[in-house]
Protein backbone atom coordinates (compact mmCIF):
# COMPACT_ATOMS: atom_id res chain seq x y z
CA UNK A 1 114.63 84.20 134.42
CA UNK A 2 114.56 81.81 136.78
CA UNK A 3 115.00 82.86 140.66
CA UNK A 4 114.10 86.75 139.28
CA UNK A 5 117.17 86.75 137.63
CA UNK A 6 116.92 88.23 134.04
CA UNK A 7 120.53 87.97 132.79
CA UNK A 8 123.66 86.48 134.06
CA UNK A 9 127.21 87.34 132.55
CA UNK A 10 128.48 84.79 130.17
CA UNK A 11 131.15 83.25 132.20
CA UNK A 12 128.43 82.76 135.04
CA UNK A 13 126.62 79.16 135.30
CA UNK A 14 123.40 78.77 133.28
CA UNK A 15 120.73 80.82 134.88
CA UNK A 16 118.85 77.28 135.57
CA UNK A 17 121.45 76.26 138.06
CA UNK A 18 122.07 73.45 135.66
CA UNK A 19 126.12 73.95 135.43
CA UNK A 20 125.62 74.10 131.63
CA UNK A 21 128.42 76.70 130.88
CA UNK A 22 127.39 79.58 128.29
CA UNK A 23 129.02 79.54 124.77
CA UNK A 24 127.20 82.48 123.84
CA UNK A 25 124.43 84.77 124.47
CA UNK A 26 122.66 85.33 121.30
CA UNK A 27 119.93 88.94 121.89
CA UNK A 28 117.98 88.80 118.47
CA UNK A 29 116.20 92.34 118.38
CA UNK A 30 113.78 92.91 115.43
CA UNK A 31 114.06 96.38 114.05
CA UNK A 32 110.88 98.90 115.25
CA UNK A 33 108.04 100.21 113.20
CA UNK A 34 109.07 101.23 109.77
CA UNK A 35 105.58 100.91 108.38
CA UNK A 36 105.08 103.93 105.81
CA UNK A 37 101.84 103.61 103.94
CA UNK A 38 102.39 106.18 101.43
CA UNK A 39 106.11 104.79 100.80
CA UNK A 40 107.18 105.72 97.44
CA UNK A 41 111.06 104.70 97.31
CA UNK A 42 112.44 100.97 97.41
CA UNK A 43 111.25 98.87 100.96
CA UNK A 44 114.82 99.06 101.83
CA UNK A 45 115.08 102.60 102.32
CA UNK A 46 112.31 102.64 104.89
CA UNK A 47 113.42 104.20 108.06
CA UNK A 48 111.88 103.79 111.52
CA UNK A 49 108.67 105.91 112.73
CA UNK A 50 108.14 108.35 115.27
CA UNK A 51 106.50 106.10 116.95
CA UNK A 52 108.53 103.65 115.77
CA UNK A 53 111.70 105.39 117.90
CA UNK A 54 110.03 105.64 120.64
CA UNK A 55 108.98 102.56 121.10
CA UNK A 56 112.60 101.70 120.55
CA UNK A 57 113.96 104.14 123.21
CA UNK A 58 111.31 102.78 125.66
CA UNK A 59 112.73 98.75 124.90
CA UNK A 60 116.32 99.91 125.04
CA UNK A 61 115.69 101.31 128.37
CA UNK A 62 113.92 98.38 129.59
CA UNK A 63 117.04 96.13 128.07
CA UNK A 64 119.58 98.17 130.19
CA UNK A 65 117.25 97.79 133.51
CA UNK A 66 117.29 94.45 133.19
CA UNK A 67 121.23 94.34 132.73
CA UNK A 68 121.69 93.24 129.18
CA UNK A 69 125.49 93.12 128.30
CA UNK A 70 126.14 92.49 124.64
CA UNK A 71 129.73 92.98 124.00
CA UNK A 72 128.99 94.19 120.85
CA UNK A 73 125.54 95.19 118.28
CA UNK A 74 125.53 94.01 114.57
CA UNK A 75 122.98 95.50 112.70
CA UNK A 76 121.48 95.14 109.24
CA UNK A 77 122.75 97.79 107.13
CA UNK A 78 118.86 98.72 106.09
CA UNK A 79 117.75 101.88 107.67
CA UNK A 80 115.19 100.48 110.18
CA UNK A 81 117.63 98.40 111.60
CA UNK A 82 120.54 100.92 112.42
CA UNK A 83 118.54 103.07 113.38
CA UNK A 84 117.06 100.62 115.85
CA UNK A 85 121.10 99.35 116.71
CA UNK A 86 121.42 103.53 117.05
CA UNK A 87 118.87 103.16 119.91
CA UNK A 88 119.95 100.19 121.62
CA UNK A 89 123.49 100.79 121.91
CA UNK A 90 123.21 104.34 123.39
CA UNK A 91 120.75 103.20 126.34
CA UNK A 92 123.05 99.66 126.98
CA UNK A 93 126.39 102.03 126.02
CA UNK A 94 127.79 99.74 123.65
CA UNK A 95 129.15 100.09 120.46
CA UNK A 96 127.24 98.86 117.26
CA UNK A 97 128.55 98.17 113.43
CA UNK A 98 126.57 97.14 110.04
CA UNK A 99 127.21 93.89 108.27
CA UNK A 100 125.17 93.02 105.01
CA UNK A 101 124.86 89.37 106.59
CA UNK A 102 122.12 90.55 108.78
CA UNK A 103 120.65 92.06 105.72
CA UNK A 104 117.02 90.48 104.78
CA UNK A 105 117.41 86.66 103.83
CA UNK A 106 119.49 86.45 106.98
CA UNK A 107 119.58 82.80 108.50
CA UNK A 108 121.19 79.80 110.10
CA UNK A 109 123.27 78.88 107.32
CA UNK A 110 124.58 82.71 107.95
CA UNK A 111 125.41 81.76 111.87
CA UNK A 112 129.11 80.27 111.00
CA UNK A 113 130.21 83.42 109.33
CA UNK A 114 128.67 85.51 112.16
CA UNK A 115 130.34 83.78 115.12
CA UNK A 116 133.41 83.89 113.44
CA UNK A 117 133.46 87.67 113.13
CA UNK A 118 132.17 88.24 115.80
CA UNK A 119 133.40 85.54 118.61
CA UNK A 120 131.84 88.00 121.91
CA UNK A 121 130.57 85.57 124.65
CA UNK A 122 127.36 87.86 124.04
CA UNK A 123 126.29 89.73 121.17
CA UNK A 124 123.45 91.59 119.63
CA UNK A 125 121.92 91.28 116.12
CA UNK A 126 119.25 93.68 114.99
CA UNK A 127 117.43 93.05 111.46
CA UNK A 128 114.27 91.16 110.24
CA UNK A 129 111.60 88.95 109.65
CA UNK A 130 110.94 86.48 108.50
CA UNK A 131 114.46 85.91 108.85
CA UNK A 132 114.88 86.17 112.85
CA UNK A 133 112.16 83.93 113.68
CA UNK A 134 112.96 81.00 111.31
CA UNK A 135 116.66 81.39 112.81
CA UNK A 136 115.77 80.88 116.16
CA UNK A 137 113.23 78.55 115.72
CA UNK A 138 115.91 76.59 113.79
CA UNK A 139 118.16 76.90 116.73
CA UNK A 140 116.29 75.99 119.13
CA UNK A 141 113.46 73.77 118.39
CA UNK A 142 110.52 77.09 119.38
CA UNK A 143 107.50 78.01 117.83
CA UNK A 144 107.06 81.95 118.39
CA UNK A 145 107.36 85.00 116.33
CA UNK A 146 109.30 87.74 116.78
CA UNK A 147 107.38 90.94 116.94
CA UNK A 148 108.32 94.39 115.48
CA UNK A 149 110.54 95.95 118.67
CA UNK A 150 110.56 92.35 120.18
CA UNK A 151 113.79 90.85 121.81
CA UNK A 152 114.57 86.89 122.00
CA UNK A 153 118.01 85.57 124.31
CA UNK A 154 118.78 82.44 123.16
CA UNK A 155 121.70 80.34 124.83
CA UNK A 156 124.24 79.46 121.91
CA UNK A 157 126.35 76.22 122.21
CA UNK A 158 128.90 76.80 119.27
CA UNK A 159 129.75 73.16 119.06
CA UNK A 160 126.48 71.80 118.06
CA UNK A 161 125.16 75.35 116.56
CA UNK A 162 121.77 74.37 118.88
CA UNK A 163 120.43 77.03 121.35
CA UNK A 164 118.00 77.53 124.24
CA UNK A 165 115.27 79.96 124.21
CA UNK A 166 115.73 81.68 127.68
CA UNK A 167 113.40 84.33 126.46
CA UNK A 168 110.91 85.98 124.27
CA UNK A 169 109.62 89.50 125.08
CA UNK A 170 107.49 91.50 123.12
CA UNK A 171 107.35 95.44 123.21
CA UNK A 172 104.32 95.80 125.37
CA UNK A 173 105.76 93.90 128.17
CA UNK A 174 108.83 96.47 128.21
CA UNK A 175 107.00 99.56 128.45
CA UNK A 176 107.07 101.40 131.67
């Protein structure tokens, strides 16, 4: 975000004014609250809260001020999670489709298969923890955590399957 800028297109120079080319932006978004505390069926049927939805709405609107572009959203096919792709990709207008390898127990040995499937210069993934922070840590070297409704960008060079965390932003911070 340096210089106030928030997001440059993929086929711009690194942000930093390094001349580090982008391989691929990499938007990990953590689905919002699904927490239920009566829940009766199996975890993986939980679907997202009211407030939980909201809370969504408000950081997909905040994604598309701030000029996110993911060519494309893949979601975890658990309810929480599409329904948080749902959100996302009607505020930033993209399209969005479920693949089971963003399903819980997601990870960096997953990544290969991913950006094969998907080879966008910028993509999307929505699904879980523990699973989302332990990827990007893995990535790229960070200690953070990845809150319920909480985006990370993370710079992607393919070659080296390494990444740079260009930034971590927790729900609060994208309320209005």
């Amino acid at each position: 975000m340096a210089n106030g800028t928030a997001y440059a297109p993929p086929e711009v120079a690194y942000p930093l004014g390094t001349g580090h080319q982008i391989d691929m932006y990499l938007y990990f978004l953590r689905h919002g609250e699904a927490d239920w505390p009566n829940w009766k069926k199996s975890d993986d049927e939980r679907p997202l809260t009211k407030r939980g939805k909201k809370e969504m709405h408000e950081v997909a609107k905040f994604l598309a001020r701030i000029k996110a572009r993911p060519a494309l959203i893949v979601t975890s096919p658990l309810p929480r999670a599409s329904q948080t792709a749902e959100i996302a990709a009607e505020h930033l207008k993209v399209k969005y489709q479920t693949d089971k390898l963003l399903a819980p127990g997601f990870g960096l040995n997953h990544l290969k298969r991913l950006f094969e499937k998907y080879p966008e210069k910028s993509l999307m993934v929505v699904g879980h923890e523990p699973s989302f922070t332990d990827t990007i840590s893995a990535l790229t070297g960070a200690t953070l955590k990845l809150s319920k409704a909480g985006v990370a960008l993370v710079d992607v060079d393919l070659s080296s399957r390494n990444g740079k965390l260009l930034w971590l932003l927790p729900p609060k911070i994208m309320k209005k």
